[in-house]
Protein backbone atom coordinates (compact mmCIF):
# COMPACT_ATOMS: atom_id res chain seq x y z
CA UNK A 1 -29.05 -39.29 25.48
CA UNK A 2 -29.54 -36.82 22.35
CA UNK A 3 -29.17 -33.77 24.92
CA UNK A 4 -26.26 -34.66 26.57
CA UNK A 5 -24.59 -35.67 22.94
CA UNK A 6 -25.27 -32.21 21.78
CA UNK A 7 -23.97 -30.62 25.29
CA UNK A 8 -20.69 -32.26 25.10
CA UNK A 9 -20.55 -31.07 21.30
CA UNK A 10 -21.62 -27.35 21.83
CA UNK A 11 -18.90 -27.45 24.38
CA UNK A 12 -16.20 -28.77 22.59
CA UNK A 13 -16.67 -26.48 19.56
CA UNK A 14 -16.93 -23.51 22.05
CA UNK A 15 -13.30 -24.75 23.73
CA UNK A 16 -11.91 -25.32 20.57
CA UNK A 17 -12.78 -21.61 19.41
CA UNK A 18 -11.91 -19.63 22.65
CA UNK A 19 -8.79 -21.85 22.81
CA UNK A 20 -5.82 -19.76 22.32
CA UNK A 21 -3.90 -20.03 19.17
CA UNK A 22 -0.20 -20.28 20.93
CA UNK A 23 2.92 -18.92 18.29
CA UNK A 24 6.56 -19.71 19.35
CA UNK A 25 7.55 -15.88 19.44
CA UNK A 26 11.21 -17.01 20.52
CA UNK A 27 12.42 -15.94 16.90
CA UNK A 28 10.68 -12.68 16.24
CA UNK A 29 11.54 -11.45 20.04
CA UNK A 30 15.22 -12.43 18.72
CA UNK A 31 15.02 -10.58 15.44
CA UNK A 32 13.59 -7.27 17.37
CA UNK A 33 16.65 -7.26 19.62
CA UNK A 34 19.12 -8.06 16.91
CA UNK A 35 17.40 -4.84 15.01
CA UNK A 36 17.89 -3.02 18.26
CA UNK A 37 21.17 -3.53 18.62
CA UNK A 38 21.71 -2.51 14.86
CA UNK A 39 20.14 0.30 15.58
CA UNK A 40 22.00 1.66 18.48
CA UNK A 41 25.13 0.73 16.15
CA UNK A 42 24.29 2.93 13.69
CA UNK A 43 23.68 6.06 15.99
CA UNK A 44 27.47 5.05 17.33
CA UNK A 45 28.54 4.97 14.11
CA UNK A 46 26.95 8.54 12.82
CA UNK A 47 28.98 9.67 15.50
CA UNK A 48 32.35 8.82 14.83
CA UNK A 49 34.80 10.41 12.66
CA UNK A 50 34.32 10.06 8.65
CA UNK A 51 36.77 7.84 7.34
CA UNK A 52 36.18 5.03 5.08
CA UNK A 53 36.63 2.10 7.41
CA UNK A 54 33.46 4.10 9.54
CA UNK A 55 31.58 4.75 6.35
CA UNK A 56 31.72 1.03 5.70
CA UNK A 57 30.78 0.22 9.17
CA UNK A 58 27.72 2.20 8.86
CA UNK A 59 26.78 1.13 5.62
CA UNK A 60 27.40 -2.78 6.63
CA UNK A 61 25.21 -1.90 9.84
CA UNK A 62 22.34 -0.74 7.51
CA UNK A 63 22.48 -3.30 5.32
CA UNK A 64 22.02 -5.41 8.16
CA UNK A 65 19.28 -4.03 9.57
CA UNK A 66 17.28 -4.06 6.75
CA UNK A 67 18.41 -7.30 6.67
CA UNK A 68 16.96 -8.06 9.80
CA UNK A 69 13.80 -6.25 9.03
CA UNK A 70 13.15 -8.43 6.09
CA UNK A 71 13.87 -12.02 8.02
CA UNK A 72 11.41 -10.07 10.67
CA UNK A 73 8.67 -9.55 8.26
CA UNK A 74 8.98 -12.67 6.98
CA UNK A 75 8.65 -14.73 10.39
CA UNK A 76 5.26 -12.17 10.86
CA UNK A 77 4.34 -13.72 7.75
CA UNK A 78 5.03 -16.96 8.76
CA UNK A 79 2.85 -16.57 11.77
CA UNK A 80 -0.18 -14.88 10.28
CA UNK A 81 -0.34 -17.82 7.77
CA UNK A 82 -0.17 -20.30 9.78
CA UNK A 83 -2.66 -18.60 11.90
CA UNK A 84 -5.15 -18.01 8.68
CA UNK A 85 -4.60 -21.60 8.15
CA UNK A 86 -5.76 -22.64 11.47
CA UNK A 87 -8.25 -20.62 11.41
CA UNK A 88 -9.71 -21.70 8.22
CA UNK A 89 -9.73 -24.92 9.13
CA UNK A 90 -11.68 -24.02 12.47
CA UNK A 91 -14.35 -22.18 10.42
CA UNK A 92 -14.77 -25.15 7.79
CA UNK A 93 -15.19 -27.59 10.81
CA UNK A 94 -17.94 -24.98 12.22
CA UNK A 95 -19.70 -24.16 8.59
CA UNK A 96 -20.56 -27.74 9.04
CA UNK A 97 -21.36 -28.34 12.40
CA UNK A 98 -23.43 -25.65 12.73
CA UNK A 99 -25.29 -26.37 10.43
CA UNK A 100 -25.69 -30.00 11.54
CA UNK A 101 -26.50 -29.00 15.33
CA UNK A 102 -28.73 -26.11 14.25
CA UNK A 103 -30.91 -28.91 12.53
CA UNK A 104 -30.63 -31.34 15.00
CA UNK A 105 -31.91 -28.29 17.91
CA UNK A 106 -34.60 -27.34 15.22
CA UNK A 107 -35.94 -30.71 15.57
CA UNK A 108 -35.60 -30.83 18.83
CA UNK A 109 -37.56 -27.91 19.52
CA UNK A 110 -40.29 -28.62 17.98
CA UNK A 111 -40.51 -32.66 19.30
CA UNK A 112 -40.21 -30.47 22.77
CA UNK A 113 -43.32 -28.17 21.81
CA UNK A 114 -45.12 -30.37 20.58
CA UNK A 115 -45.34 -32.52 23.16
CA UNK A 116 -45.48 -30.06 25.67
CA UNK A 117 -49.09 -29.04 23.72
CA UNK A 118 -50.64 -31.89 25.31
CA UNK A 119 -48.55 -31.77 28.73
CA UNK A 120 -49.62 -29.38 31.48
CA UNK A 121 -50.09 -29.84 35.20
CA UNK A 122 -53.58 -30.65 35.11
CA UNK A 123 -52.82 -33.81 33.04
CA UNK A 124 -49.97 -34.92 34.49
CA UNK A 125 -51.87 -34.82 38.17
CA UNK A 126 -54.20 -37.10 36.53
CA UNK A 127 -51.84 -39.29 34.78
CA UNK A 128 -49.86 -39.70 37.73
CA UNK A 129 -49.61 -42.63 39.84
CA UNK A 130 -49.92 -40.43 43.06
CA UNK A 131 -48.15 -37.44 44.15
CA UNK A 132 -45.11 -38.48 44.28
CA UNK A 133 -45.21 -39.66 40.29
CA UNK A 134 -46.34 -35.94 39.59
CA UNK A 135 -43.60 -34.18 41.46
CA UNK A 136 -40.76 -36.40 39.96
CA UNK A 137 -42.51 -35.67 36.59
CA UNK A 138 -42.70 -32.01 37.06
CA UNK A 139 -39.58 -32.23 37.95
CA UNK A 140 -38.32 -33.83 34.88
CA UNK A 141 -39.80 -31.60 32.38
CA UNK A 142 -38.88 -28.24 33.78
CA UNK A 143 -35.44 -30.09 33.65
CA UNK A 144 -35.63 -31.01 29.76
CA UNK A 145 -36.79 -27.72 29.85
CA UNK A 146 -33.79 -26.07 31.26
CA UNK A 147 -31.30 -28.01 29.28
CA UNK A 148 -32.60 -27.51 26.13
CA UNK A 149 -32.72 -23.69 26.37
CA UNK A 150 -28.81 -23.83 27.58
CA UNK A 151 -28.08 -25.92 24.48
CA UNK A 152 -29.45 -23.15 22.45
CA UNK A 153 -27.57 -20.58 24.78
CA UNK A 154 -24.30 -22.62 23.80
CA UNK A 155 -25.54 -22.69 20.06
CA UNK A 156 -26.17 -19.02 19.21
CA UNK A 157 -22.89 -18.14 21.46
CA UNK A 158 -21.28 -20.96 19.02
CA UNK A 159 -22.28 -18.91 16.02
CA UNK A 160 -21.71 -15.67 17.43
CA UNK A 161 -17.49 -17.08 17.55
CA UNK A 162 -18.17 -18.26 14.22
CA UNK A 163 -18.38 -14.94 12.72
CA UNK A 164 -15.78 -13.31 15.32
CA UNK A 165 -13.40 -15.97 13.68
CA UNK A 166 -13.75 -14.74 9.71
CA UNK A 167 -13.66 -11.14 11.33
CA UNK A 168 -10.24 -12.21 12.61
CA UNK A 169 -9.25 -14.39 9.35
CA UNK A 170 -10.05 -11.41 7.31
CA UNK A 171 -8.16 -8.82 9.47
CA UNK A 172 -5.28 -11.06 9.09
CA UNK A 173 -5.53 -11.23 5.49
CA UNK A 174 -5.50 -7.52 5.83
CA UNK A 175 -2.28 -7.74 7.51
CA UNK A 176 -0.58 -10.63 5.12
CA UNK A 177 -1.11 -7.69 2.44
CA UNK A 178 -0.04 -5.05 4.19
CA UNK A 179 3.21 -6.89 5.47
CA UNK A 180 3.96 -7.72 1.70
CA UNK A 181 3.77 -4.26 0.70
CA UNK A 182 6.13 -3.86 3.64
CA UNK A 183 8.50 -6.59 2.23
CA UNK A 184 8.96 -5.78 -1.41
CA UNK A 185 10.02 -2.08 0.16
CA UNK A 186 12.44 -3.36 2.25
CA UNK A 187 13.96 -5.71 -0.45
CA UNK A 188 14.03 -2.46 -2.61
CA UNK A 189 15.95 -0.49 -0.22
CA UNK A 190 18.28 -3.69 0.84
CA UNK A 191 19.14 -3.60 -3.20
CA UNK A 192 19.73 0.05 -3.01
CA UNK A 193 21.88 0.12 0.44
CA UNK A 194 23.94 -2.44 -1.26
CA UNK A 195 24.55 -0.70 -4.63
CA UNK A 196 25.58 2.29 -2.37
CA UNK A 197 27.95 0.40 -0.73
CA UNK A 198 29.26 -0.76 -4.39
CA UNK A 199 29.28 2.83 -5.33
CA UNK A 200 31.17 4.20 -2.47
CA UNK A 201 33.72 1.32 -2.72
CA UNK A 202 33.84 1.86 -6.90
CA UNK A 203 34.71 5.93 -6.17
CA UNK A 204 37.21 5.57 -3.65
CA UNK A 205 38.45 2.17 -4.76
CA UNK A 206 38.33 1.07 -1.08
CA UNK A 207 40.98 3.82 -0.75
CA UNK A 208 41.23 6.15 2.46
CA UNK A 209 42.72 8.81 0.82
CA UNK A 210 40.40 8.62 -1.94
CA UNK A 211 37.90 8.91 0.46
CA UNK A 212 38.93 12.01 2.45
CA UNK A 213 39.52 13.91 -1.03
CA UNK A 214 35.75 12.92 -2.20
CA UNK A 215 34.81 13.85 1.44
CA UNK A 216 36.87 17.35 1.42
CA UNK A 217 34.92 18.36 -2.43
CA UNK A 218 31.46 17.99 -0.67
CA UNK A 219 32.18 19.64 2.19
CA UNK A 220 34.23 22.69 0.62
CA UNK A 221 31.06 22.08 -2.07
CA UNK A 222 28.82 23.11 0.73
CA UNK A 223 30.86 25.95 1.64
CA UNK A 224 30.60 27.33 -1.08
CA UNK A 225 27.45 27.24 -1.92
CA UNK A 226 26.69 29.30 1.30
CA UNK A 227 29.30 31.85 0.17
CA UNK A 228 27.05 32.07 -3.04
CA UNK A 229 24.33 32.66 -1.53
CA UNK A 230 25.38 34.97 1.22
CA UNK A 231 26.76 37.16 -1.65
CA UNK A 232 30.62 36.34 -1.73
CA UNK A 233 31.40 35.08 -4.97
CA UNK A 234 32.01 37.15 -7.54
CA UNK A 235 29.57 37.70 -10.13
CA UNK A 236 28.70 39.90 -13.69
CA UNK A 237 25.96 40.71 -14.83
CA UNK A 238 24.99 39.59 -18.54
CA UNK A 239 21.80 41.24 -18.75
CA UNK A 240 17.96 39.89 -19.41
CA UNK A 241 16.59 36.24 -20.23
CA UNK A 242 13.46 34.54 -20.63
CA UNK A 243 12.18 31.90 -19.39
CA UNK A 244 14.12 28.08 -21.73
CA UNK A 245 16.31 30.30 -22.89
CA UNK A 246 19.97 28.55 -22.91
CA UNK A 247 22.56 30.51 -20.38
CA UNK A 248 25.46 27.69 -19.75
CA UNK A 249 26.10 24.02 -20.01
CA UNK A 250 27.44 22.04 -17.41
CA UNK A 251 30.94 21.04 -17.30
CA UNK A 252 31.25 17.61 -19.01
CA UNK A 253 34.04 16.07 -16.42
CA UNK A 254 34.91 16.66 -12.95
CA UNK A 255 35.56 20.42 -11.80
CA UNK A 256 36.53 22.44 -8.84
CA UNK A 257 34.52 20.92 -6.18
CA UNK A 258 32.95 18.23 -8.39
CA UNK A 259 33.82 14.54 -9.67
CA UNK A 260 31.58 14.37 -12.01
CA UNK A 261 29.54 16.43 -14.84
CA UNK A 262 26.29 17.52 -13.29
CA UNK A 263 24.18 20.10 -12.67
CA UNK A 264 23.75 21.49 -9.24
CA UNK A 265 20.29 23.19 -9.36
CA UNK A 266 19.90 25.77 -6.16
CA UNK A 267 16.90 27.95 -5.46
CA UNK A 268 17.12 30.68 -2.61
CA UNK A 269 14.51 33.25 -1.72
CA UNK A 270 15.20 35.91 0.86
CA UNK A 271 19.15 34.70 1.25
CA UNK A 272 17.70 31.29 2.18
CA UNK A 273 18.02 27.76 0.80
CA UNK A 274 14.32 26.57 -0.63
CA UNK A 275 13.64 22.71 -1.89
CA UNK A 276 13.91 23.25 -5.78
CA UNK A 277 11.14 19.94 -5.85
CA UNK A 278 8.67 22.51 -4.73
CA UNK A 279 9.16 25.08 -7.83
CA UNK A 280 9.67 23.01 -10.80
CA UNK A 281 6.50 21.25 -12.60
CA UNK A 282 5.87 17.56 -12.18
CA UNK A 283 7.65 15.65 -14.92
CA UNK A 284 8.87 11.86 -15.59
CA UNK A 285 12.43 11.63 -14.60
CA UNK A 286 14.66 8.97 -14.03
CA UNK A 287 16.18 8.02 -10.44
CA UNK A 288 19.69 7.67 -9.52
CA UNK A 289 19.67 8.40 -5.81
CA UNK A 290 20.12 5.24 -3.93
CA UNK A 291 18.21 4.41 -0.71
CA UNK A 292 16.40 8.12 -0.93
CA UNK A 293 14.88 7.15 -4.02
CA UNK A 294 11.86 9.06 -5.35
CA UNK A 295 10.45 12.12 -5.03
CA UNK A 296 7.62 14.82 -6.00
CA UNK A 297 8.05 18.08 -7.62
CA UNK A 298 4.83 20.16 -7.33
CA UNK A 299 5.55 23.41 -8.24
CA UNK A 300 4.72 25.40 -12.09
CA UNK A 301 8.82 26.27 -13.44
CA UNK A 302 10.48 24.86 -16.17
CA UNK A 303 13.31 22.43 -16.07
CA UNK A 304 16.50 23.73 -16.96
CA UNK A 305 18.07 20.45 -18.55
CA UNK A 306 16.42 18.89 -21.53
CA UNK A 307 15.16 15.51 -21.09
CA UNK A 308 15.64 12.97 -20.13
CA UNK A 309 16.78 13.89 -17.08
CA UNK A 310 18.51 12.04 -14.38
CA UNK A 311 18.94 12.95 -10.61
CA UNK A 312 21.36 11.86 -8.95
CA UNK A 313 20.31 13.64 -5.32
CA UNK A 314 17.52 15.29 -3.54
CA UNK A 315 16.95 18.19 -1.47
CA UNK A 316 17.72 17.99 2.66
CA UNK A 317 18.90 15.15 4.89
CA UNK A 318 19.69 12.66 2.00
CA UNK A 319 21.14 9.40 2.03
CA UNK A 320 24.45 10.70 0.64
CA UNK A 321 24.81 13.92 2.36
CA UNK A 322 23.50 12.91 5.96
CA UNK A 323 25.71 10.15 6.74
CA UNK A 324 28.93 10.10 3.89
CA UNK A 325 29.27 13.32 2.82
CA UNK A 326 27.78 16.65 4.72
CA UNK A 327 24.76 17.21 6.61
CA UNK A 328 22.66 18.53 4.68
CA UNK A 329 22.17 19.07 0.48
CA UNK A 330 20.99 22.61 -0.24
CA UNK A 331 19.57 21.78 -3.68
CA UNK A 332 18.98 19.70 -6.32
CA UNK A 333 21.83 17.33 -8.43
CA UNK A 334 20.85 16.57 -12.11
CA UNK A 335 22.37 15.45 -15.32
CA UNK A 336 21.50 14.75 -18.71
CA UNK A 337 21.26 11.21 -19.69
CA UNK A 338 22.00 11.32 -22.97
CA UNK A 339 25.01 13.81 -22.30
CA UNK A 340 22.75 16.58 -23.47
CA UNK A 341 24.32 19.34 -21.10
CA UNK A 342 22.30 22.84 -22.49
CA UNK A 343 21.14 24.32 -19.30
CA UNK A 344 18.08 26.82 -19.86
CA UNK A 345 16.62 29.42 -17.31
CA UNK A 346 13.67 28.29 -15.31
CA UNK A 347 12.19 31.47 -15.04
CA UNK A 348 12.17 34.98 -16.50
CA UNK A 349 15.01 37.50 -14.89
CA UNK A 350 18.48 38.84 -14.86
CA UNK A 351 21.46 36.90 -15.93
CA UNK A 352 24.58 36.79 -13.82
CA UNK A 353 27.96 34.82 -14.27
CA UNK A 354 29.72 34.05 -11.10
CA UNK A 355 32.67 32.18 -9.74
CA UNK A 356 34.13 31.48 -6.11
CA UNK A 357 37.25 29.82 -4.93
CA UNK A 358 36.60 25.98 -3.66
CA UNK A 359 39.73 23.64 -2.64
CA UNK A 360 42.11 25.44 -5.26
CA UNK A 361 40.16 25.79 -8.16
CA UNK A 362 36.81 28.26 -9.12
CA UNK A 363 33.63 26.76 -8.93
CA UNK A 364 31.95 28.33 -11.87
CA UNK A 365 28.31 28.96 -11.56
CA UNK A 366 25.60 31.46 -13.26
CA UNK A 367 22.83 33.05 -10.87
CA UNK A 368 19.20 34.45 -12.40
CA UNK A 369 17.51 37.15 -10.45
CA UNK A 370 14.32 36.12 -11.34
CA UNK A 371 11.59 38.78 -11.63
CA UNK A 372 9.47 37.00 -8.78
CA UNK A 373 12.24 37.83 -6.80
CA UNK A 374 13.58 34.13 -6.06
CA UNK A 375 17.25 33.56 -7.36
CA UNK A 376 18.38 30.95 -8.92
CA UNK A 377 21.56 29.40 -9.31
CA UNK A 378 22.98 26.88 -11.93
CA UNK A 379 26.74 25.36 -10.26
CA UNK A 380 28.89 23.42 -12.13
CA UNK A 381 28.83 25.01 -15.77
CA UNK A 382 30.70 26.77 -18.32
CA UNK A 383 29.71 30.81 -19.57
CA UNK A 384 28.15 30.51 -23.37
């Protein structure tokens, strides 16, 4: 009766553990599609036209997304926890009746042994009734036999689930972390998206026309920057400067191709665009550049603004440049956060002051040869 107790109990522990955990993935399936959808939305959108009412669009479709990401995450959450609940209980349930059924066979065993010490075919012949006794006898014990080394089968294949549980438990726990990493980022870029989409509506005070003349400075910005740097604006030279040495300060209000007072910091070697990050030395700086947000700067020059500085936009395929203004931003926007606007040479060369037409006005700019032979160029300033 004590065998076939502990049969029915190594099997229903081994059912319960090989038992399928089943997750309603209705919701999460619906999530992916809606981000799908998004997605596909936004491609449509990048697209179209510029205009304000598409600029919106876009932006509302990104905010949505990552809107949709986040409710995503947190129904993965949802599920893992539930799962690591589950599967806590399961292994608290096992802790104990492993223990309990691993005495219990312990016991067991060694009743068996024993007694089989004193049993062997010799004295059951004799002990026998007549043949038929002995057979049915035999018969019996290779039986008990038999059952009892299944039951420890089932036990050590018990255990052996036992520890494939934690191993899942603690992968999931991996995974709860890793998704809540994955969360707070998301949130972060939801609360930058949505400040973008406060800034955009705050410059062109929801205004079309607004829009188109922000939209016309960048890209006539852009133009001109590739007529600096392909040699067509007109420059004279000053002569030598060192390396902190002060050659301009930025224009403290909007300009010709500018709507605000910053520094436009652009690095060119060979008559093409390099990422300024990559030159100037690491340094603590504060971030005003929306969804982009942060980035490195691994390279040995100085900066040319005094701290502390602020950027405001980032080299390449930014957030702003991609999708609102232009395609791509040739160098690096910075300002002074305490209105500080001294702008200093990065590096040791030849001074030049230079100017070139953009939407009506000059964009005024100074350019350093540098003696490594990489030019720089400071836009957006007035000549000391």
């Amino acid at each position: 009766m004590m065998r076939k107790l502990l049969g029915v109990l190594v099997m229903v522990l081994v059912v319960g553990l090989v038992a399928p955990v089943w997750v309603r993935a209705d919701p999460l399936d619906d999530k992916k599609r809606e981000i799908e959808e998004l997605e596909q939305k936004i491609s449509q959108l990048q697209g179209e036209q510029k205009t304000l009412g598409s600029t919106i669009s876009y932006l509302n479709a990104k905010i949505g997304k990552t809107q949709a990401q986040i409710q995503k995450t947190n129904l993965e959450l949802g599920q893992l926890n539930s799962d690591i609940a589950t599967l806590s209980g399961q292994i608290a349930v096992l802790d104990v009746s492993l223990e309990q059924l691993t005495e219990l066979l312990v016991n067991r065993i060694q009743a068996m042994y024993k007694h089989e010490t004193t049993v062997n075919p010799l004295v059951l012949l004799f002990s026998s009734t007549g043949i038929n006794d002995f057979f049915s006898r035999l018969r019996y014990f290779k039986l008990v036999q038999e059952h009892d080394r299944r039951i420890i089968t089932e036990t050590e294949r018990v255990r052996t689930n036992f520890d494939l549980q934690k191993q899942v438990k603690e992968q999931k726990q991996a995974e709860v972390t890793a998704l809540q990493a994955r969360l707070e980022k998301e949130r972060a870029t939801l609360a930058s998206q949505q400040a973008a989409k406060q800034q955009l509506l705050l410059q062109t005070k929801n205004d079309e026309k607004k829009f188109q003349e922000l939209l016309g400075k960048a890209v006539a910005e852009l133009a001109a920057i590739q007529g600096i740097i392909a040699g067509r604006g007109t420059e004279t030279e000053v002569g030598g400067i060192n390396e902190g040495q002060k050659i301009a300060s930025i224009i403290p209000s909007a300009s010709a191709c500018s709507n605000g007072a910053h520094l436009h910091f652009e690095v060119a070697k060979d008559g093409a665009h390099q990422n300024p990050a990559a030159y100037l030395q690491s340094k603590s700086v504060t971030w005003d550049t929306g969804p982009d947000g942060a980035f490195d700067f691994t390279g040995s020059w100085s900066w040319p603004m005094n701290d502390p500085v602020r950027v405001t936009q980032g080299y390449g395929k930014t957030y702003w440049s991609q999708f609102l203004w232009y395609d791509f931003h040739t160098g690096i926007d910075m300002t002074n956060a305490s209105q500080n606007y001294e702008v200093k040479a990065v590096q040791k060369g030849t001074l030049y002051r230079g100017g070139i037409g953009c939407r009506g006005g000059t964009l005024q700019y100074v350019h350093v040869k540098q003696d490594s032979g990489i030019d720089a160029y400071y836009l957006h300033v007035n000549y000391l």
